[in-house]
Protein backbone atom coordinates (compact mmCIF):
# COMPACT_ATOMS: atom_id res chain seq x y z
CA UNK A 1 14.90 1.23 62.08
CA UNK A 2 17.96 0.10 63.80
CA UNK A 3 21.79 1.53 63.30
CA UNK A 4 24.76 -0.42 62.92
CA UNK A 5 26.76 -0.87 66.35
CA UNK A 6 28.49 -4.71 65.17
CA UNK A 7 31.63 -3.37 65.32
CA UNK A 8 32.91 -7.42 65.09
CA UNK A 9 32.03 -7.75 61.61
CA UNK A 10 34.74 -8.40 59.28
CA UNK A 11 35.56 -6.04 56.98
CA UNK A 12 34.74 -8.11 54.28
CA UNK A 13 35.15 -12.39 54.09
CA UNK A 14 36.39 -13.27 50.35
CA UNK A 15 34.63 -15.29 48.44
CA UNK A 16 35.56 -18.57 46.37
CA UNK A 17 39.12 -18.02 47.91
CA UNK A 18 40.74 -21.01 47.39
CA UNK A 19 38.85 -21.77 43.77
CA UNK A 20 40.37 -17.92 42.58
CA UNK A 21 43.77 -19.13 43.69
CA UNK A 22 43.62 -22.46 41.90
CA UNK A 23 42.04 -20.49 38.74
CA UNK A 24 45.12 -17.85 38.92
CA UNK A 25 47.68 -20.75 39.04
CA UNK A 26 49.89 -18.35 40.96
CA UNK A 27 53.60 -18.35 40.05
CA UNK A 28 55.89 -17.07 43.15
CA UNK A 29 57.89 -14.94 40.66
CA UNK A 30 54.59 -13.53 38.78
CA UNK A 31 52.85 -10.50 38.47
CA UNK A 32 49.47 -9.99 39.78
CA UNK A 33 46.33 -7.63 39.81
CA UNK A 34 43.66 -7.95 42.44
CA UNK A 35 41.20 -4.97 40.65
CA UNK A 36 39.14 -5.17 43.65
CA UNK A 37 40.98 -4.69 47.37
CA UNK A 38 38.09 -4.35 49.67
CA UNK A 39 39.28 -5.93 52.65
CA UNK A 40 42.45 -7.38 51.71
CA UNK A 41 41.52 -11.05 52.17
CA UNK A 42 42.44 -11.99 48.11
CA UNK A 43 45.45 -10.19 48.57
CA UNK A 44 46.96 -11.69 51.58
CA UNK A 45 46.16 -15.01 49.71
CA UNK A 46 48.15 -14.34 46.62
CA UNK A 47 51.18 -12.28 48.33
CA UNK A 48 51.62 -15.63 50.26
CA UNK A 49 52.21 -17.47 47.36
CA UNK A 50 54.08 -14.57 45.54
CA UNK A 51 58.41 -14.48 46.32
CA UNK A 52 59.86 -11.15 45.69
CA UNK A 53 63.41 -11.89 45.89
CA UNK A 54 62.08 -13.75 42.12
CA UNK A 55 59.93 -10.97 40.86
CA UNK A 56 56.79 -11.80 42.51
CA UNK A 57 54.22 -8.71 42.24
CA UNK A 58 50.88 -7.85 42.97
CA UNK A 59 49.26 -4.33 42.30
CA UNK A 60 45.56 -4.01 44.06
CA UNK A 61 43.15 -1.49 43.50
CA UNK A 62 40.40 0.22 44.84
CA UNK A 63 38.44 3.34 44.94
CA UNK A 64 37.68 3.64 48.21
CA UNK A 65 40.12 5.45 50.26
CA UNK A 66 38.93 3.25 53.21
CA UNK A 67 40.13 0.34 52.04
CA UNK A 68 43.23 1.63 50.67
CA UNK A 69 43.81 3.21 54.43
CA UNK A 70 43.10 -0.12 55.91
CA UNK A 71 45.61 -1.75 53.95
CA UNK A 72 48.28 0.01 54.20
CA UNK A 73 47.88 0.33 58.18
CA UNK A 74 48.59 -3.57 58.18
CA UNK A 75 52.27 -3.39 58.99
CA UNK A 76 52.50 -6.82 57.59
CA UNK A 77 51.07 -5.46 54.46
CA UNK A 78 52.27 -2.39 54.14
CA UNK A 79 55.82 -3.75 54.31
CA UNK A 80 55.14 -6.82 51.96
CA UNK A 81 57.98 -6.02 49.17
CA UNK A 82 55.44 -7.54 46.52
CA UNK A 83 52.71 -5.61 47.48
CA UNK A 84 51.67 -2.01 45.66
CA UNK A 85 48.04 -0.48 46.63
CA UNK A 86 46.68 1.66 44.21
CA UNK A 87 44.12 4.00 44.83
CA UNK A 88 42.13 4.34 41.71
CA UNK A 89 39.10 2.53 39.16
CA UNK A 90 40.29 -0.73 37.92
CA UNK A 91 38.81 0.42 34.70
CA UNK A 92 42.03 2.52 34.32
CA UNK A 93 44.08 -0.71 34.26
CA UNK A 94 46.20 0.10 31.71
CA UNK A 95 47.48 3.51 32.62
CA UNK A 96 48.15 2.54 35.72
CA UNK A 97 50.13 -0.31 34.74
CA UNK A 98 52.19 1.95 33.02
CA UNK A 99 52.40 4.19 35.50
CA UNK A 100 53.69 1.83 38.33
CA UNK A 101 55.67 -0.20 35.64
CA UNK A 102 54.37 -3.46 35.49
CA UNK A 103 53.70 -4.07 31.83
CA UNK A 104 51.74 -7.32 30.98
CA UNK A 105 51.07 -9.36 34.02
CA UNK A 106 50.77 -13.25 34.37
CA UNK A 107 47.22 -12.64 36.23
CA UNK A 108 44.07 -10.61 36.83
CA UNK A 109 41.32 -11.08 39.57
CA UNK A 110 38.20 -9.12 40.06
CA UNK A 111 35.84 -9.63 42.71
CA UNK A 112 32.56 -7.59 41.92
CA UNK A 113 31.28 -8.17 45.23
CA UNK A 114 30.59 -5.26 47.72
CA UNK A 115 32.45 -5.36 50.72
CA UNK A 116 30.71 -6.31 53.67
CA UNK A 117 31.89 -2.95 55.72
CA UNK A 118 29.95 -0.72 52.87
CA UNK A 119 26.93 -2.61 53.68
CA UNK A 120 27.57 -2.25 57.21
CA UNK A 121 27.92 1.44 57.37
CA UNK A 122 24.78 3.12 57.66
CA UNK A 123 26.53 6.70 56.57
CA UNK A 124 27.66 4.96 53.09
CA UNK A 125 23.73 4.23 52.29
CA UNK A 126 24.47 0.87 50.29
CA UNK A 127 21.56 -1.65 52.75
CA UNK A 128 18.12 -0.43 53.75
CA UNK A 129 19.06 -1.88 57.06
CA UNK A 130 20.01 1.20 57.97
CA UNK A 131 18.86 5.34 58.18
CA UNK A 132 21.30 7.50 56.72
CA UNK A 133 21.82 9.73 53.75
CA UNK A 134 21.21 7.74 49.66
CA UNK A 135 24.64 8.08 49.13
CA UNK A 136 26.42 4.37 47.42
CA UNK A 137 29.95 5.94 46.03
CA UNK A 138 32.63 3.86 46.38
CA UNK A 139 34.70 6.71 45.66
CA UNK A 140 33.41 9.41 48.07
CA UNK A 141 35.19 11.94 45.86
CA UNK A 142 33.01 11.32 42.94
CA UNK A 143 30.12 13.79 42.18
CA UNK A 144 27.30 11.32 42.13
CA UNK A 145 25.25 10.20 44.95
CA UNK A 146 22.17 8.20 44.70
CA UNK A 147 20.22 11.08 45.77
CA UNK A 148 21.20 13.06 43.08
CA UNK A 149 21.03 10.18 40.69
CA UNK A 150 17.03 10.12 41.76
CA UNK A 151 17.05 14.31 41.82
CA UNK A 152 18.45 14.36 38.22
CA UNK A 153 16.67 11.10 36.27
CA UNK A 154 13.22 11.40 34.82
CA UNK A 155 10.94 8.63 34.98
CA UNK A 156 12.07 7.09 31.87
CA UNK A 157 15.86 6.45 33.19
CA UNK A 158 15.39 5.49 36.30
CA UNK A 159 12.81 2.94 35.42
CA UNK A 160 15.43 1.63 32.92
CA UNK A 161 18.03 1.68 36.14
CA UNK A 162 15.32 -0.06 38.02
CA UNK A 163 14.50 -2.95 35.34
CA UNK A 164 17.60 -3.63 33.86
CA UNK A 165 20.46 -3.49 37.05
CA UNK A 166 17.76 -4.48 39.45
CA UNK A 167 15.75 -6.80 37.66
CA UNK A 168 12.56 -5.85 39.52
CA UNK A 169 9.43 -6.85 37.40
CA UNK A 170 7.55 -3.18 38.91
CA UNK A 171 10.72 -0.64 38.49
CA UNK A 172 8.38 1.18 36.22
CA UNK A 173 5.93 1.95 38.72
CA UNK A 174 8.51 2.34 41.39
CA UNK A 175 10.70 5.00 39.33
CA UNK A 176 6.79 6.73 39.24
CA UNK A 177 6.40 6.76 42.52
CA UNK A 178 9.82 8.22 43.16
CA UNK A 179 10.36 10.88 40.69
CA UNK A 180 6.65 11.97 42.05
CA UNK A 181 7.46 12.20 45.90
CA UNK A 182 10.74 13.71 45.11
CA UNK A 183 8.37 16.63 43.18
CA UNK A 184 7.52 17.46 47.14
CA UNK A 185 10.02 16.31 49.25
CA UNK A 186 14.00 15.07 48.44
CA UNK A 187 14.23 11.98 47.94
CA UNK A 188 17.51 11.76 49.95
CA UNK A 189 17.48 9.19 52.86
CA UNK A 190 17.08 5.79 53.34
CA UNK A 191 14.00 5.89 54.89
CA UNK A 192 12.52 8.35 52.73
CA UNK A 193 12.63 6.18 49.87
CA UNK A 194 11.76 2.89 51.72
CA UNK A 195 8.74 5.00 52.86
CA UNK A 196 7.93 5.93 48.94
CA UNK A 197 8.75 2.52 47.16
CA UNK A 198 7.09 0.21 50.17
CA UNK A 199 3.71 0.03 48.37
CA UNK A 200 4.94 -1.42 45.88
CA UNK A 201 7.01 -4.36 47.72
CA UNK A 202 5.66 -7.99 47.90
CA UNK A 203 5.66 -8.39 51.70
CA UNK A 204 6.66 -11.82 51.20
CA UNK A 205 9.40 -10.82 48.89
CA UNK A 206 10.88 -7.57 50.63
CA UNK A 207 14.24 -8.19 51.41
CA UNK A 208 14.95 -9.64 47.76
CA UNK A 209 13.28 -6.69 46.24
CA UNK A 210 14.85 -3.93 48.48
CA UNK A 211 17.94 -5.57 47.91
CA UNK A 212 17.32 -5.44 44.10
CA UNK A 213 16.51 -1.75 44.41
CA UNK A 214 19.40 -0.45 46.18
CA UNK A 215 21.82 -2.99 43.90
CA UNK A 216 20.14 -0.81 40.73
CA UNK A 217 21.06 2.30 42.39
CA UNK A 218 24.57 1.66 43.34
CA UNK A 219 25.15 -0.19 40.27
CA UNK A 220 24.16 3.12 38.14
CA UNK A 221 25.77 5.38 40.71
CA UNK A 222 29.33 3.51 40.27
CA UNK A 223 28.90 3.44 36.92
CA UNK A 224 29.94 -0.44 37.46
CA UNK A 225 28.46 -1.99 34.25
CA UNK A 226 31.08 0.75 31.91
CA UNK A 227 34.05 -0.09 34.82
CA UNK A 228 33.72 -3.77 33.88
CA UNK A 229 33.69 -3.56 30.10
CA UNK A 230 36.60 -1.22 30.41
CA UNK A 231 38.19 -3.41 32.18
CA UNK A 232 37.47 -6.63 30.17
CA UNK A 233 38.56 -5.27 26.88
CA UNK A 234 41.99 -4.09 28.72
CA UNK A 235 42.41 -6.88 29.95
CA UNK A 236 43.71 -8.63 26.13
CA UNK A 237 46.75 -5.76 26.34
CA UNK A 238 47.43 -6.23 30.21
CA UNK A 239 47.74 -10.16 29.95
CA UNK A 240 51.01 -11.74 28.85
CA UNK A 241 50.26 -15.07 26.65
CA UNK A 242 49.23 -18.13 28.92
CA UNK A 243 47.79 -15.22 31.74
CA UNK A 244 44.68 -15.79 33.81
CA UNK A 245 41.64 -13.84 33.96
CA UNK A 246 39.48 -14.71 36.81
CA UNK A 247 36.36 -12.79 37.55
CA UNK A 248 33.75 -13.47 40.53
CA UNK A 249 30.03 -11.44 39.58
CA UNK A 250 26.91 -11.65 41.64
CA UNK A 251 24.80 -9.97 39.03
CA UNK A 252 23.29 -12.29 35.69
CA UNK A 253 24.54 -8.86 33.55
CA UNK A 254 27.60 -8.33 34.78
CA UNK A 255 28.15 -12.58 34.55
CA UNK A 256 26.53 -12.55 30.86
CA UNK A 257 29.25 -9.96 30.33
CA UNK A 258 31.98 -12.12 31.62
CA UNK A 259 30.76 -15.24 30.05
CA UNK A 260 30.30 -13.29 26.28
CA UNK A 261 33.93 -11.76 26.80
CA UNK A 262 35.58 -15.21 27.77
CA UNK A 263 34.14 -17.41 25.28
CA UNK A 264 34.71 -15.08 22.17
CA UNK A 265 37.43 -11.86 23.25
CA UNK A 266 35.01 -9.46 22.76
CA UNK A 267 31.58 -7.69 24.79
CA UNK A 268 28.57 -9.45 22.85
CA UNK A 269 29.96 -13.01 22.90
CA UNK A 270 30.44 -12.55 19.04
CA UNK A 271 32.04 -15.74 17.01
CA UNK A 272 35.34 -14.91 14.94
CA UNK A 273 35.82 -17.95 12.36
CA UNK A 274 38.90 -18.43 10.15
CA UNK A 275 38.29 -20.01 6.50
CA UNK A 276 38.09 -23.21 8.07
CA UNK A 277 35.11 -22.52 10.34
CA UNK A 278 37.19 -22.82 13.36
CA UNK A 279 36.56 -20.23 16.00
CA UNK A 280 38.63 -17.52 16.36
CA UNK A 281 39.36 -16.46 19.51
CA UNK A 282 42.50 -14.68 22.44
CA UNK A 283 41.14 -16.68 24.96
CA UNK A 284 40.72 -19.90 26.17
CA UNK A 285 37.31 -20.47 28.60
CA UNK A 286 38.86 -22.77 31.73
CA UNK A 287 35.15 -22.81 33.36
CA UNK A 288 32.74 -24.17 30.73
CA UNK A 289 30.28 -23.67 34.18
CA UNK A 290 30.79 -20.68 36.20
CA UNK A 291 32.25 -22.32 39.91
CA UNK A 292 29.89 -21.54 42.46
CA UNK A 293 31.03 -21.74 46.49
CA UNK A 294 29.56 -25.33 48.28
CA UNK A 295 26.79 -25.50 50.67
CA UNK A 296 29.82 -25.19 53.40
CA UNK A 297 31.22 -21.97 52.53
CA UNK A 298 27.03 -20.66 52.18
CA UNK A 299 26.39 -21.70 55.22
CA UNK A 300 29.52 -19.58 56.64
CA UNK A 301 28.96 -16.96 54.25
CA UNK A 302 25.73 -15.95 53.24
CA UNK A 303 27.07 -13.29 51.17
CA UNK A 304 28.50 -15.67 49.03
CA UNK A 305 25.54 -17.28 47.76
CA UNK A 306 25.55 -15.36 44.56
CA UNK A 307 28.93 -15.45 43.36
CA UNK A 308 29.79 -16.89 40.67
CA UNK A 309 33.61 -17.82 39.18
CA UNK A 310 34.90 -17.41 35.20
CA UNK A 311 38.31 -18.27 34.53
CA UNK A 312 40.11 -18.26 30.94
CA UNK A 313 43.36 -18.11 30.21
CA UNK A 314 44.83 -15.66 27.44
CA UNK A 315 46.08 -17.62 24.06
């Protein structure tokens, strides 16, 4: 198995850039939250159409101290009067609001997509491209790896883990195999568990179903499912009247999620009615489709293929 030694690849290329802008209808004396920094290329976007002198704010999170690092070693950044990095889970929007002052905002973005340099670094264990350690934090300082997740879960959990984040029609008999081989040996590196799950990989299917497998894993390792119903239900209290909410998912949960939450305010898509039988609800679905990127932007970014764009705007 080869290492990663690319060191051209970007950080991370956003996705559905100039669709999120449109969708956030950016205001140059607004405030703004990008829940999802990565590699700064939604940011840039929005501080360039954001005007201090008038207000003009944008607060960005992320986890990952990497990113956070990177950012703020862009001078142009860095100095950007509008600009405020915050190190922390966006599904602690609301306290950090407070916190830096910002009250309700006019916008909120999140990008659920993993950044391209995670994937790329073969110590952070997120691709099966790679050997390293089953590791998949975003937040190195958190407890749980995905080797402990697979040293701690019984067959029963992580075959739920397996089926429901990863979709994959055999997680039963792949959460088997693992919680058996880790009985003898940890189940701890990459290529320890491609070696234990590869009998039961279509050959003509494997990247789609490693892919699915190590999506499960991270997915339950972040915790990312909870993080984005946090952060939907906060959302109602962050967002001033006539806000945006624009989020981009690559998984059918976390986009059922989105979907449910638009369309009705709440988690399971749940109709409100008033006496009258008209539907009751603090938001107003822009996207009655989810906006998709075109062949073009595919075809420059593979990574994009997935992603998929809700907009609504709060009543």
């Amino acid at each position: 198995m080869s290492t990663a030694t690319d060191t051209t690849i970007p950080y991370h290329i956003p996705a559905l850039l100039d669709e999120t802008l449109d969708a956030l209808d950016i205001k140059p004396g607004g405030v703004y939250v990008d829940c999802t920094l990565g590699g700064g290329g939604h940011t840039r976007a929005i501080l360039g159409r954001l005007d201090p002198a008038a207000g003009g704010r944008l607060l960005s999170f992320d986890q990952d101290s990497d990113a956070i690092e990177r950012a703020m070693a862009d001078e142009a950044l860095a100095a950007n009067a509008a600009f405020t990095a915050v190190r922390g889970n966006f599904r602690y929007l609301r306290n950090f609001l407070r916190y830096y002052g910002a009250g309700e905002v006019d916008g909120i973005l999140a990008d659920l997509g993993v950044s391209f340099h995670h994937f790329d670094d073969p110590g952070r264990g997120f691709s099966f491209r790679w050997e390293g350690p089953l590791d998949m934090r975003m937040n190195r300082q958190a407890p749980l790896t995905a080797a402990a997740l697979l040293e701690r879960s019984d067959e029963r959990e992580l075959s739920e883990i397996l089926t429901l984040f990863g979709e994959l029609r055999q997680g039963r008999q792949m959460a088997r195999a693992i919680i058996a081989a880790g009985k003898t040996a940890p189940v701890d590196t990459v290529e320890r568990l491609l070696e234990v799950v590869r009998p039961h990989i279509n050959p003509r299917q494997e990247k789609k179903e490693l892919a699915q497998l190590f999506q499960a894993l991270r997915i339950a390792v972040n915790g990312e499912i909870e993080a984005l119903r946090s952060l939907l239900t906060q959302s109602l209290g962050a967002l001033k009247p006539g806000g945006r909410l624009a989020v981009i998912t690559y998984h059918s949960l976390e986009d059922r999620l989105v979907k449910n939450f638009m369309k009705s305010g709440n988690l399971e898509g749940r109709d409100e009615k008033d006496f009258f039988g008209r539907r009751l609800s603090p938001l107003k679905c822009l996207t009655s489709k989810p906006i998709v990127p075109s062949d073009g932007e595919v075809e420059r970014n593979p990574r994009s293929r997935s992603a998929k764009l809700r907009v609504a705007v709060k009543l």
